[in-house]
Protein backbone atom coordinates (compact mmCIF):
# COMPACT_ATOMS: atom_id res chain seq x y z
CA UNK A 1 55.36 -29.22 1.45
CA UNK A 2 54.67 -28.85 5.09
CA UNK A 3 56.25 -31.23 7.66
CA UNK A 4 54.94 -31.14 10.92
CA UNK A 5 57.29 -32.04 13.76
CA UNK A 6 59.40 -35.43 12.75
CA UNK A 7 62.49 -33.97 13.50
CA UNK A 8 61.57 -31.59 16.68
CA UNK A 9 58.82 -33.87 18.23
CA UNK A 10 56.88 -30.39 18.12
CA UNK A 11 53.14 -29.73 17.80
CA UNK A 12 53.20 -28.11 15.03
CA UNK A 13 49.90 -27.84 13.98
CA UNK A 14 48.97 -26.44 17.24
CA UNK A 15 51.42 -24.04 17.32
CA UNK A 16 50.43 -22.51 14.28
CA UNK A 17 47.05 -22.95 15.04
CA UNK A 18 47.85 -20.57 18.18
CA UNK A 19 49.78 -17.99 16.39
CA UNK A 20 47.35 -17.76 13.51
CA UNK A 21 44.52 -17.29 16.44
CA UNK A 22 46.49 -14.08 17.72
CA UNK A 23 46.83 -13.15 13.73
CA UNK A 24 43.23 -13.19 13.26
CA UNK A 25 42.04 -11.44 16.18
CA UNK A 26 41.36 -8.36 14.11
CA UNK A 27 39.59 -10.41 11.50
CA UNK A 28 37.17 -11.62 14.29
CA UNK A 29 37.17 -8.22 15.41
CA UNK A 30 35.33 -6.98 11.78
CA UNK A 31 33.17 -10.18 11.99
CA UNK A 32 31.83 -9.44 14.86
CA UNK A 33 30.96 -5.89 14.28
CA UNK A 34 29.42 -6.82 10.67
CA UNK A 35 27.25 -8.64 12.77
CA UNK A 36 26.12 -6.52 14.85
CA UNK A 37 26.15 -3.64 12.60
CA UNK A 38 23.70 -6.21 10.14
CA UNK A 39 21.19 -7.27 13.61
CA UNK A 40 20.95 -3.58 13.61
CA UNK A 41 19.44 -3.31 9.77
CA UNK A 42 17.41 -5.51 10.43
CA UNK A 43 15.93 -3.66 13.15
CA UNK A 44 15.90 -0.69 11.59
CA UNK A 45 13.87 -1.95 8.82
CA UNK A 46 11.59 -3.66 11.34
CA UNK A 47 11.18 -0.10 12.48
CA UNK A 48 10.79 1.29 9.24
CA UNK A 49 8.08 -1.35 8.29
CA UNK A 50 6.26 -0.59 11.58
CA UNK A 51 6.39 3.00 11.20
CA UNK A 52 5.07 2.77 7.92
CA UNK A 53 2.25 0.69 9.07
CA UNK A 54 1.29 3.58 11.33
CA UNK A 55 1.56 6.28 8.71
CA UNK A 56 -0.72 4.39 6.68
CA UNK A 57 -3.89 4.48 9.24
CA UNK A 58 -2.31 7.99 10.18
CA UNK A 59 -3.31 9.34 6.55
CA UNK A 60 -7.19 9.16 7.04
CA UNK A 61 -6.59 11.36 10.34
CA UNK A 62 -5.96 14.07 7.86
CA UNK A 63 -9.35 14.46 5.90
CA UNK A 64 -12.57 15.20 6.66
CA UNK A 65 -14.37 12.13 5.67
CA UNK A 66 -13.27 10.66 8.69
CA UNK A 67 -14.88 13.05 11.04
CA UNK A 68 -18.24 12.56 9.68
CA UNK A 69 -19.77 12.32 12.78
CA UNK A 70 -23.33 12.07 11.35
CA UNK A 71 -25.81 9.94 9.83
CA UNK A 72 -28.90 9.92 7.90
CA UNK A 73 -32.09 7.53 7.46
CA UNK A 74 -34.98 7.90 4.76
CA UNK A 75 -38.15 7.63 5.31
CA UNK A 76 -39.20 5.72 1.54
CA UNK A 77 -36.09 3.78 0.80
CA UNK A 78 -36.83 1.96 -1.96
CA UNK A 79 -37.61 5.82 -3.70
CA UNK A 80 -34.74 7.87 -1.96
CA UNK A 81 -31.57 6.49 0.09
CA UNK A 82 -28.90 9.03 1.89
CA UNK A 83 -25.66 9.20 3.24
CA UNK A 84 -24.30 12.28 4.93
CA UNK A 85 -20.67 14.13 5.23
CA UNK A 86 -18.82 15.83 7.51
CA UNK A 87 -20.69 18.99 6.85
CA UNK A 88 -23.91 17.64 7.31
CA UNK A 89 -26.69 19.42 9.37
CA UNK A 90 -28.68 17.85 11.80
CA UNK A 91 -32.57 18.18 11.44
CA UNK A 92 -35.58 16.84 9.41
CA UNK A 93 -35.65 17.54 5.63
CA UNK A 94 -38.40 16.85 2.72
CA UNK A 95 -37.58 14.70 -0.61
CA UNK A 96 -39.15 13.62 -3.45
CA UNK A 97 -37.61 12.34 -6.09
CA UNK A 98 -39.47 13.80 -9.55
CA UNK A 99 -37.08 11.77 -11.86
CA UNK A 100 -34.51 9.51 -12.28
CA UNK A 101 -31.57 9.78 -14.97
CA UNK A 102 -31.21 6.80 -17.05
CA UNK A 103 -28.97 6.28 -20.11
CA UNK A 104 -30.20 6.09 -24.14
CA UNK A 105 -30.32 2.42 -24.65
CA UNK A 106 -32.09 0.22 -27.71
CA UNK A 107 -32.41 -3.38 -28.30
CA UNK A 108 -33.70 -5.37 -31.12
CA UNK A 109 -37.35 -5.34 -31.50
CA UNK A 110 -37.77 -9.50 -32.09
CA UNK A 111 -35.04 -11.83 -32.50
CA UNK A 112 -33.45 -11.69 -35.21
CA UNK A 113 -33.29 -14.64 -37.81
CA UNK A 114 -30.42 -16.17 -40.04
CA UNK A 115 -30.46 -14.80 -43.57
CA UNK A 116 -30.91 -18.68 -44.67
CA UNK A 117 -34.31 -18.83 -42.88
CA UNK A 118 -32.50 -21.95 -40.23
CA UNK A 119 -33.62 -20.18 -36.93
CA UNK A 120 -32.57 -17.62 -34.83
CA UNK A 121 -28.85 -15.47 -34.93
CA UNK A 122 -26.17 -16.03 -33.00
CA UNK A 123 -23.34 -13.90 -32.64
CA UNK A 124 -20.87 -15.77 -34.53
CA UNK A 125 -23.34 -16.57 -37.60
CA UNK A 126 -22.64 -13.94 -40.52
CA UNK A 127 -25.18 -10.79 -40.92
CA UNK A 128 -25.20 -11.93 -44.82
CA UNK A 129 -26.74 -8.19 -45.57
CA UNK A 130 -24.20 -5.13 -46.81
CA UNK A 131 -24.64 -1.38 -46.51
CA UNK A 132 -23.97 1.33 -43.91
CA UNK A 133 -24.96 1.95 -40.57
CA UNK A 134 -25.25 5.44 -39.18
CA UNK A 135 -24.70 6.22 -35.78
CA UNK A 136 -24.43 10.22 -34.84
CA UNK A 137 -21.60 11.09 -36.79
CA UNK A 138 -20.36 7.48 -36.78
CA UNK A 139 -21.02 5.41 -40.19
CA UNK A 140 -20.08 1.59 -40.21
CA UNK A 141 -19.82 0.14 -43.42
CA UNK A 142 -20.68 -3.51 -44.12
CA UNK A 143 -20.12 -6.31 -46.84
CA UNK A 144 -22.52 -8.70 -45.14
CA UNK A 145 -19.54 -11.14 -44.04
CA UNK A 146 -19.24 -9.63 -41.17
CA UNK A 147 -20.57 -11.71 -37.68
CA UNK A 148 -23.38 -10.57 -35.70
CA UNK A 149 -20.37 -9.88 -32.92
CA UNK A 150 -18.25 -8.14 -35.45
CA UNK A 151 -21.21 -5.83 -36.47
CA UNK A 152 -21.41 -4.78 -32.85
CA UNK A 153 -17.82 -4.29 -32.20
CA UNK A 154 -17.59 -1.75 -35.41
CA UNK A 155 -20.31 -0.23 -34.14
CA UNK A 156 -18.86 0.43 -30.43
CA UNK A 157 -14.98 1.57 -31.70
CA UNK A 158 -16.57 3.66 -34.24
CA UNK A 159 -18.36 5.88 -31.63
CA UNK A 160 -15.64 5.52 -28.96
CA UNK A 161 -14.46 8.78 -29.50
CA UNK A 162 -17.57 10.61 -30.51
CA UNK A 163 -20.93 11.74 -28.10
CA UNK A 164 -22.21 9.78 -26.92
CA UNK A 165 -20.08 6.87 -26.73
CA UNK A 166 -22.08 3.95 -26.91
CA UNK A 167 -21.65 -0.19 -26.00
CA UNK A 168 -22.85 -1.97 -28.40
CA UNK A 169 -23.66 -6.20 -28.17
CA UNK A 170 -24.99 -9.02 -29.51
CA UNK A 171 -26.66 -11.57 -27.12
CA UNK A 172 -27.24 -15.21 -28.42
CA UNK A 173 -29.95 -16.50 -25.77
CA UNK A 174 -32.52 -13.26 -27.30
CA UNK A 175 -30.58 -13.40 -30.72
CA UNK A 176 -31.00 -9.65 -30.33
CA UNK A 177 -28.33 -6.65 -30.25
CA UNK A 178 -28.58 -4.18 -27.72
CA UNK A 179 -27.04 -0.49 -28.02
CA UNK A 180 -26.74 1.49 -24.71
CA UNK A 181 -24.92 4.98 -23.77
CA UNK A 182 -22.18 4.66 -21.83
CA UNK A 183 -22.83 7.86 -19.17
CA UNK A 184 -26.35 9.02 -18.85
CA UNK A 185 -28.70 12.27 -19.77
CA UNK A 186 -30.70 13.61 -21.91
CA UNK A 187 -27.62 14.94 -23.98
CA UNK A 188 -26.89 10.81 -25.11
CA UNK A 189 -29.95 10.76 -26.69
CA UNK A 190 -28.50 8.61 -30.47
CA UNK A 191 -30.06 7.67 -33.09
CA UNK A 192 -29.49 4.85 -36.07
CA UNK A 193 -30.08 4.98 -39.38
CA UNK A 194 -29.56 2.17 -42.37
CA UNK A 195 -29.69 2.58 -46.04
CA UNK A 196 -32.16 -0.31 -46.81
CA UNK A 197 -35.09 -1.78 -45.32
CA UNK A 198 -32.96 -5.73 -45.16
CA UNK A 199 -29.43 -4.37 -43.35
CA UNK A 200 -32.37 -2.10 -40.96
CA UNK A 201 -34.33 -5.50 -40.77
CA UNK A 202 -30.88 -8.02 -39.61
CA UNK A 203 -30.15 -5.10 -36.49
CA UNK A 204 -34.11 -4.98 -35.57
CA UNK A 205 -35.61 -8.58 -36.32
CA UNK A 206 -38.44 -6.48 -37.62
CA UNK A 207 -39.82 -3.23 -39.04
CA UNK A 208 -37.69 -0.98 -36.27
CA UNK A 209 -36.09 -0.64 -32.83
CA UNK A 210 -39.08 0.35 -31.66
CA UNK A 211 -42.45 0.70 -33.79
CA UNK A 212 -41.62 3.36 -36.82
CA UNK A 213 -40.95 2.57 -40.21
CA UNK A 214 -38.67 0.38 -41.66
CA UNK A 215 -38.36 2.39 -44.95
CA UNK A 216 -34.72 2.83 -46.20
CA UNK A 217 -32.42 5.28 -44.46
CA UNK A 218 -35.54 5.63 -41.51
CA UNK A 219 -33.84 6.75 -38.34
CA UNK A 220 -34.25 4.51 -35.43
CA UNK A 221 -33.68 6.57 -31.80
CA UNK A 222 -33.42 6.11 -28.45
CA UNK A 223 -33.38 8.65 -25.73
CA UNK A 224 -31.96 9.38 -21.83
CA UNK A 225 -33.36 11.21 -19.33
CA UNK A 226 -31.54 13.53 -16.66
CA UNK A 227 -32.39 12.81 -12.31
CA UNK A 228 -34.43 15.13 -10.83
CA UNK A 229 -35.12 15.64 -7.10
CA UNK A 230 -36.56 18.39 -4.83
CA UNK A 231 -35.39 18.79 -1.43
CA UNK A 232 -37.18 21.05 1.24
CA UNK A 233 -39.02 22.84 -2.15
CA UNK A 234 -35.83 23.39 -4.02
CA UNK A 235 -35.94 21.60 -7.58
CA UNK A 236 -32.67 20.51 -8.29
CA UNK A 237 -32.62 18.82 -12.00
CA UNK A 238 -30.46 18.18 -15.12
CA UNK A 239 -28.43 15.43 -13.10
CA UNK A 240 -26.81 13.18 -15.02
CA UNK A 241 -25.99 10.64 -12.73
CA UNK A 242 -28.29 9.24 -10.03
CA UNK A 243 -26.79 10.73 -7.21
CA UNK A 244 -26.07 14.64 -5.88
CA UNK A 245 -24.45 15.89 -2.80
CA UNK A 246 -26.39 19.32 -1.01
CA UNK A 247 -25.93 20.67 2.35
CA UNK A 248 -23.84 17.89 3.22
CA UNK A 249 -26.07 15.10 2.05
CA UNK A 250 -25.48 12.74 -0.60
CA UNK A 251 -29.09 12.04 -1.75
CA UNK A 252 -29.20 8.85 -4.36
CA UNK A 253 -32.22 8.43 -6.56
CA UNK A 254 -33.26 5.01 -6.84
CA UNK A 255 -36.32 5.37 -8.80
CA UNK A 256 -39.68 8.80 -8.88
CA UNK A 257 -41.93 8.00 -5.72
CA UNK A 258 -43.53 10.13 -3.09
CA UNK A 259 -42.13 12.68 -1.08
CA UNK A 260 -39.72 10.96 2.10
CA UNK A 261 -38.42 12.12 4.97
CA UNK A 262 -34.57 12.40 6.13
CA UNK A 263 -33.75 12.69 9.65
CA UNK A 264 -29.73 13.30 9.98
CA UNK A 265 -28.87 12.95 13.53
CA UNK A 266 -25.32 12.86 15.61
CA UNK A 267 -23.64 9.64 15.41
CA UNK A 268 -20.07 10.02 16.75
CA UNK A 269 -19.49 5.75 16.67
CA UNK A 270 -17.61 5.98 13.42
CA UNK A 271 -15.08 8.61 14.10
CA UNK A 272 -14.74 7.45 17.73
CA UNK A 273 -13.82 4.06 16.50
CA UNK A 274 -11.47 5.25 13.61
CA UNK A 275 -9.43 7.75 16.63
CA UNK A 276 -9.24 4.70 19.24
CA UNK A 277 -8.40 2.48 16.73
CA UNK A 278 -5.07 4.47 15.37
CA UNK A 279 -4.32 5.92 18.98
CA UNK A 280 -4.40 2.06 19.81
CA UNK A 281 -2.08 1.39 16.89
CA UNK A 282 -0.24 4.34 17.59
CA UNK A 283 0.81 3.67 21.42
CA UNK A 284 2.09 0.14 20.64
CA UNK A 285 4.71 1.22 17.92
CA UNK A 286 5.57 4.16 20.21
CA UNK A 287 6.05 1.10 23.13
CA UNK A 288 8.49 -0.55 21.07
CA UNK A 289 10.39 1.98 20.16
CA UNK A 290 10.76 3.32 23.59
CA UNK A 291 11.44 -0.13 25.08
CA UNK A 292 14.35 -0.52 22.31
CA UNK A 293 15.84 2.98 23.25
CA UNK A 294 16.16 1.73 26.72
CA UNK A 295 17.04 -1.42 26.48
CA UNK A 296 20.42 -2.30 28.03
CA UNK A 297 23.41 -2.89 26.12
CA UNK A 298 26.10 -5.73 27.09
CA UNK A 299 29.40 -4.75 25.64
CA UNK A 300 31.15 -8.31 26.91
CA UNK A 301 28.55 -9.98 24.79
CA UNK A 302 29.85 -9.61 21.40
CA UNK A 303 28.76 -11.41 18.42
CA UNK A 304 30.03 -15.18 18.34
CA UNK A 305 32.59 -16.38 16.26
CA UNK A 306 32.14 -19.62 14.52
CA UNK A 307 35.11 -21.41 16.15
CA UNK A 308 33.25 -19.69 19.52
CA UNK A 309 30.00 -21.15 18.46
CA UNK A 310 31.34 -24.66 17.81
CA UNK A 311 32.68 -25.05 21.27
CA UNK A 312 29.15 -24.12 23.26
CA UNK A 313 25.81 -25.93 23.29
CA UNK A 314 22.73 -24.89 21.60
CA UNK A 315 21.57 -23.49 25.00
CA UNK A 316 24.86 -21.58 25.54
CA UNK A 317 24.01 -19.84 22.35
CA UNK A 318 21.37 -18.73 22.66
CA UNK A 319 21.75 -17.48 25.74
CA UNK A 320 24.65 -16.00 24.49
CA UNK A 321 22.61 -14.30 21.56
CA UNK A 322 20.22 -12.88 23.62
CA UNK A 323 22.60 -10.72 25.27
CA UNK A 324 24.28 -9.68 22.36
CA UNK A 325 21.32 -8.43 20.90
CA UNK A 326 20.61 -6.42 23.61
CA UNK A 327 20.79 -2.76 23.45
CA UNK A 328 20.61 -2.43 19.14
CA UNK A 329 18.89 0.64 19.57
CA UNK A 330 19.89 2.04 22.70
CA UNK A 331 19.31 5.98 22.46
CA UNK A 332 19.24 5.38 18.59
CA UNK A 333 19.18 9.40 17.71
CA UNK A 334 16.94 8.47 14.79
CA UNK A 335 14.54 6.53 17.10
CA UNK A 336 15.10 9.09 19.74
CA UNK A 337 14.02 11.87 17.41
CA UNK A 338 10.85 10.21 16.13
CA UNK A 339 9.53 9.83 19.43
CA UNK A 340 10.38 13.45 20.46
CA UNK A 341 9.21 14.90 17.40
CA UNK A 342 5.50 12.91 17.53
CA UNK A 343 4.80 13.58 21.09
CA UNK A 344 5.28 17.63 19.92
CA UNK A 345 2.91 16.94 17.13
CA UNK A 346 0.22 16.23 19.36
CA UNK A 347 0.84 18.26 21.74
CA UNK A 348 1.70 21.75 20.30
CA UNK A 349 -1.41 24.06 19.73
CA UNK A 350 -3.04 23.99 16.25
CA UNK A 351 -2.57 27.36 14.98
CA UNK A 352 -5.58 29.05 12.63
CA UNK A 353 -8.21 27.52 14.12
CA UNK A 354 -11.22 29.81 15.12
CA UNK A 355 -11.06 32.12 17.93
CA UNK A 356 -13.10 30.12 20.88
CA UNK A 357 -12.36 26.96 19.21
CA UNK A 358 -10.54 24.05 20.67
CA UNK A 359 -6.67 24.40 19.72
CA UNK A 360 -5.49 21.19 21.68
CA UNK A 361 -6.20 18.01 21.50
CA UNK A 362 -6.17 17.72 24.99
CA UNK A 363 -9.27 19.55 25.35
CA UNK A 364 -11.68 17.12 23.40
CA UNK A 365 -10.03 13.93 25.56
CA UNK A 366 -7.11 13.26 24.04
CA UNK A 367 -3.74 13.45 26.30
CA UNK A 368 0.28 12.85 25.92
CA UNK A 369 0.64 12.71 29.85
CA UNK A 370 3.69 13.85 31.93
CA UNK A 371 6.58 12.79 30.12
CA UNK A 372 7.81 10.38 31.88
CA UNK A 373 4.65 8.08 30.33
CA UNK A 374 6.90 9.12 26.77
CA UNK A 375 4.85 9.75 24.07
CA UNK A 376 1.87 7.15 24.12
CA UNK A 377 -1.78 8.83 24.16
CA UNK A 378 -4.23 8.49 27.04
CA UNK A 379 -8.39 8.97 25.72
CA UNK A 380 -10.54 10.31 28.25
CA UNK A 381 -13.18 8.41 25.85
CA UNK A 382 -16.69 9.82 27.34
CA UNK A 383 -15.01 13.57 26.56
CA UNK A 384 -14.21 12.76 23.30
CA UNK A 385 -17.37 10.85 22.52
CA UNK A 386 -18.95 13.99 24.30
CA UNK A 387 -16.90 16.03 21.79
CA UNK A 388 -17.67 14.67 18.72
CA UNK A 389 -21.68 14.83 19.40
CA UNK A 390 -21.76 18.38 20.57
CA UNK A 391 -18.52 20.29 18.34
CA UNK A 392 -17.78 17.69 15.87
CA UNK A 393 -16.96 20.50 13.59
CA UNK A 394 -14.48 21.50 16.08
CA UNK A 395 -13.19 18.31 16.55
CA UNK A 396 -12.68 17.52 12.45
CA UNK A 397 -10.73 21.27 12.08
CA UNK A 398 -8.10 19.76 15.31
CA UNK A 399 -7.07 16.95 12.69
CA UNK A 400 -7.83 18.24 9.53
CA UNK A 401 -6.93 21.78 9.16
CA UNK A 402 -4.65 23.80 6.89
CA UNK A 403 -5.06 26.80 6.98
CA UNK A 404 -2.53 29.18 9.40
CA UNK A 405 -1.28 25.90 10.65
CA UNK A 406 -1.21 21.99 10.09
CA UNK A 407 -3.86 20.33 12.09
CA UNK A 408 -2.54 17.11 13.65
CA UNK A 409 -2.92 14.77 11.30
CA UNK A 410 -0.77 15.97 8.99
CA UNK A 411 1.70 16.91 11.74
CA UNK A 412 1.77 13.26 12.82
CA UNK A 413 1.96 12.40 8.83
CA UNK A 414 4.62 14.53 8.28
CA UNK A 415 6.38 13.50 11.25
CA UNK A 416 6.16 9.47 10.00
CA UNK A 417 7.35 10.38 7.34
CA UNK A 418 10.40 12.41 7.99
CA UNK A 419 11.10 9.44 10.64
CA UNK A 420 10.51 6.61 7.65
CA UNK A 421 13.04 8.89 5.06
CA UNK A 422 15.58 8.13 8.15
CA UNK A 423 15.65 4.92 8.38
CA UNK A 424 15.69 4.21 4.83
CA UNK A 425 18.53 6.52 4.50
CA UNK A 426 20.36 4.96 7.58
CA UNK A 427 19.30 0.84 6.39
CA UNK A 428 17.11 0.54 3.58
CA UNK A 429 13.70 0.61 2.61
CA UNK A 430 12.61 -3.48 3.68
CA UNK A 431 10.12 -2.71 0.82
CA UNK A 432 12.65 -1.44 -2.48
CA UNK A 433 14.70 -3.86 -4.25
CA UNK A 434 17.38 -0.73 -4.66
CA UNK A 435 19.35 -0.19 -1.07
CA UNK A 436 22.02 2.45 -1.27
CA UNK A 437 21.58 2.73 2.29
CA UNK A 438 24.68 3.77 4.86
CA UNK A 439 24.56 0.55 6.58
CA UNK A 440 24.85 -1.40 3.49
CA UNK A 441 27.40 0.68 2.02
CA UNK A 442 29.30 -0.29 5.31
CA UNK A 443 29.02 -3.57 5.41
CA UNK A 444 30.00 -3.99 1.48
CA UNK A 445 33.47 -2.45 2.68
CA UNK A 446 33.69 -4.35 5.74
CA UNK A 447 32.98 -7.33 3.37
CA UNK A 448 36.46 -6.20 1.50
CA UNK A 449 38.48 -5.95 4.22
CA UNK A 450 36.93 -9.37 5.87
CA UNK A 451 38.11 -10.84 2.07
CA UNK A 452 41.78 -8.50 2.46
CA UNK A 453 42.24 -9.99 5.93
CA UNK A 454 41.54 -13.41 4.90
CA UNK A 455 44.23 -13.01 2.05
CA UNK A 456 46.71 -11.67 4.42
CA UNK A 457 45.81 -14.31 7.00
CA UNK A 458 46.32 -17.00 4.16
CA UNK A 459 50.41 -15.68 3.37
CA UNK A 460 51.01 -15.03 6.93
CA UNK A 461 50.04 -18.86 7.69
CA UNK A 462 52.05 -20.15 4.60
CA UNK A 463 54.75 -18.26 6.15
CA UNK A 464 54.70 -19.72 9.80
CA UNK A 465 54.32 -22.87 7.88
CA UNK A 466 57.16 -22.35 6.22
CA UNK A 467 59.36 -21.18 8.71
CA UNK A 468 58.12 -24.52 10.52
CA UNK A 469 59.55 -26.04 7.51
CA UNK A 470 62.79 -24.96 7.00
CA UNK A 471 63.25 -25.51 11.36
CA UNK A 472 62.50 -28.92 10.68
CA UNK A 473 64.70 -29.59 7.92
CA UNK A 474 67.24 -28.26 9.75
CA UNK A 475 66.85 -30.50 12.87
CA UNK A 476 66.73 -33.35 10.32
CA UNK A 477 70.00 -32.45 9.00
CA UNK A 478 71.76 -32.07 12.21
CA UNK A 479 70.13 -35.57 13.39
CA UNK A 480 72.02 -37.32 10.35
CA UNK A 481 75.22 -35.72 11.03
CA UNK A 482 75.34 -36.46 14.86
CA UNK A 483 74.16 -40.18 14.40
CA UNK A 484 77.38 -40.22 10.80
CA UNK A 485 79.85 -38.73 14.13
CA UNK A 486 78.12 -41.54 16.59
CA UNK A 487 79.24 -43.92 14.16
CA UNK A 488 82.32 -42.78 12.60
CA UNK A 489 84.32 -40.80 15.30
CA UNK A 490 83.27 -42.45 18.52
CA UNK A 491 82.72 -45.93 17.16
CA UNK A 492 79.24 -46.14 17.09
CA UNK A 493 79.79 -45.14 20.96
């Protein structure tokens, strides 16, 4: 029972109020710094997120296909169309393609009727013939019960694993079943056989597949063909799909037609693009992180307490906030290290590179400045354009190599990453539903000794509280017995 001040004409609420506010300073103390120690995650994994971002259009910097600096045009397009790579060679060349490669397919010769002479199949009606159909090395046997669209689907699983593998279907709108290769060439040729003329009749609609005989156990086949194309006089053939990389073209046959002519010329748009558009990505994350590392801290701005918050306005707080927050990543070492380590990656030489080759970026328009700019990249974009029309080679080996030395776009990959492994270590990966990071760790304990405090703030009031008590009672007591002497000694004097 707590009585507050009927015999002392204290405050005692108040009081206690102000002793437990000097009892708790050390609890506000850990609130505050769970606070800021949590704004901090979160701006870590704002980093991390951002940084990540960049590693992702930082991974195409490190293969060739994004230094094709080239393209191609035919001269018949509905025969022959091209694409180049990054080793293409420019000039004029001669095609013609001689053949084009084409998978073993059948289909039904007519549609195919119901056994009960009602009209045409469809897919769920039953086949209402038995026997056994052979496929390669595949046989399917039959009772006749079997749909149309079961027929088919025994048919397909029974080759799955053989050569070739076929597809295998029955359409209702022909009422016929069509049987196709799955890859192409002239090694899935396939053929079909049945062991009577009726079961060979229900898969044709009619004497065969195509036009032999429908005599029992006749063999019904089908073949593919391999591609065939002949570039500058060179025959190459036994293709098996329609399309064929050589000298750094990637020639697709779209169907045999006269010869055609492919002019592959410079085209340094694409790779231009692809290098402003990271650099441009680049220099904004490396903005933000160097605007964080010098942003200024204000150490009489700590977090707010919630009996602080309650006695400012809205506008007070925030105002408040903004200070606090301030400074989260002032000369963060992790931060600080990133941008360190990714200005080096650009800058250092690229070791293995051809003697007479450029080893530095710098020297095909691409700077890091004096370092007071940091580490943000300046394109000098008519040299680089220049660059990628005249040594594009040169240009793709800067990036790209690995051999004797990282080019640098795996330096800058590897550097992401490295910087990425950080943060998650130091606050968490914003993506990963597992955080055993050091911040979190840290706040979990801080959490405990917020709850310990609490506890030990809760017995140190009911003490006060107490003490307050017993005070009271004891003023109460001594009231009574001076008003019982008032009245009995001194007369009620």
């Amino acid at each position: 029972m707590r009585i507050g001040g009927l015999a002392t004409g204290m405050d005692i609420d108040q009081l206690v109020k102000d002793l437990m506010a000097a009892e708790k300073m050390p609890l506000d103390k850990i609130t505050q710094q769970k606070t800021w120690i949590g704004w901090q995650q979160d701006s870590y994994r704002d980093f991390n997120l951002s940084l990540s971002n960049l590693r992702t259009s930082a991974n195409s910097l490190r293969f060739t296909s994004s230094f094709n600096a080239f393209s191609a045009t035919s001269s018949n397009t509905a025969s022959l169309s091209v694409t180049t790579t990054s080793s293409a060679v420019q000039g004029s060349y001669s095609a013609e393609v001689k053949s084009v490669a084409s998978s073993a397919k059948l289909h039904s010769t007519l549609a195919i009727q119901k056994t009960d002479g009602t009209g045409a199949a469809k897919s769920t009606d039953a086949i209402g013939t038995g026997g056994t159909i052979t496929v390669g090395g595949a046989t399917v046997t039959l009772t006749g019960e079997e749909t149309y669209k079961d027929v088919a689907l025994k048919l397909q699983d029974a080759t799955a694993a053989s050569s070739p593998a076929l597809r295998v279907s029955f359409d209702d709108t022909t009422s016929r079943f069509f049987v196709s290769s799955k890859t192409m060439g002239e090694a899935q040729n396939f053929s079909i056989t049945f062991d009577s003329a009726a079961l060979a009749k229900q898969f044709t609609g009619d004497a065969a597949l195509t036009t032999v005989s429908t005599n029992t156990g006749a063999a019904y086949g089908s073949a593919g063909t391999n591609g065939s194309v002949e570039l500058d006089g060179i025959l190459i053939d036994g293709l098996t799909t329609n399309q064929t990389t050589v000298n750094g073209m990637t020639l697709n046959l779209l169907q045999v037609g006269g010869p055609s002519t492919i002019t592959v010329s410079s085209d340094p748009a694409k790779p231009l693009e692809s290098i402003k558009n990271f650099v441009e990505q680049y220099n904004k994350a490396i903005t933000e992180l160097e605007t964080s590392l010098l942003e200024k801290r204000y150490p009489d701005f700590q977090p707010l307490t919630d009996e602080q918050r309650k006695a400012m306005t809205e506008n007070e707080v925030e105002l408040w906030e903004e200070k606090s927050r301030s400074g989260l990543m002032r000369n963060d070492p992790i931060l600080r290290d990133a941008v360190l380590q990714l200005r080096k990656a650009f800058m250092d030489e690229v070791e293995g590179i051809a003697p007479g080759n450029a080893t530095l970026i710098s020297q095909i328009g691409i700077s890091t400045g004096h370092y007071s700019e940091g580490a943000r990249l300046n394109i000098d974009e008519d040299k680089l354009k220049k660059a990628l029309a005249d040594k594009p080679d040169e240009v793709m080996a800067l990036f790209t190599n690995k051999t004797g030395g990282l080019g640098v776009g795996d330096r800058v990959y590897n550097e992401l990453n490295a910087a990425i492994k950080s943060l998650s270590t130091r606050a968490g990966n914003p993506g990963s539903s597992v955080d055993n990071s050091l911040i979190t760790k840290r706040i979990k304990q801080m959490d405990e000794d917020i709850s310990n405090w609490q506890d030990r703030l809760g017995r140190v009031e009911d003490r006060y509280w107490r003490q307050f008590t017993a005070m009271e009672k004891a003023m109460n007591t001594m009231n009574q017995q001076s008003v019982w002497m008032q009245s009995n000694m001194f007369g009620g004097m």
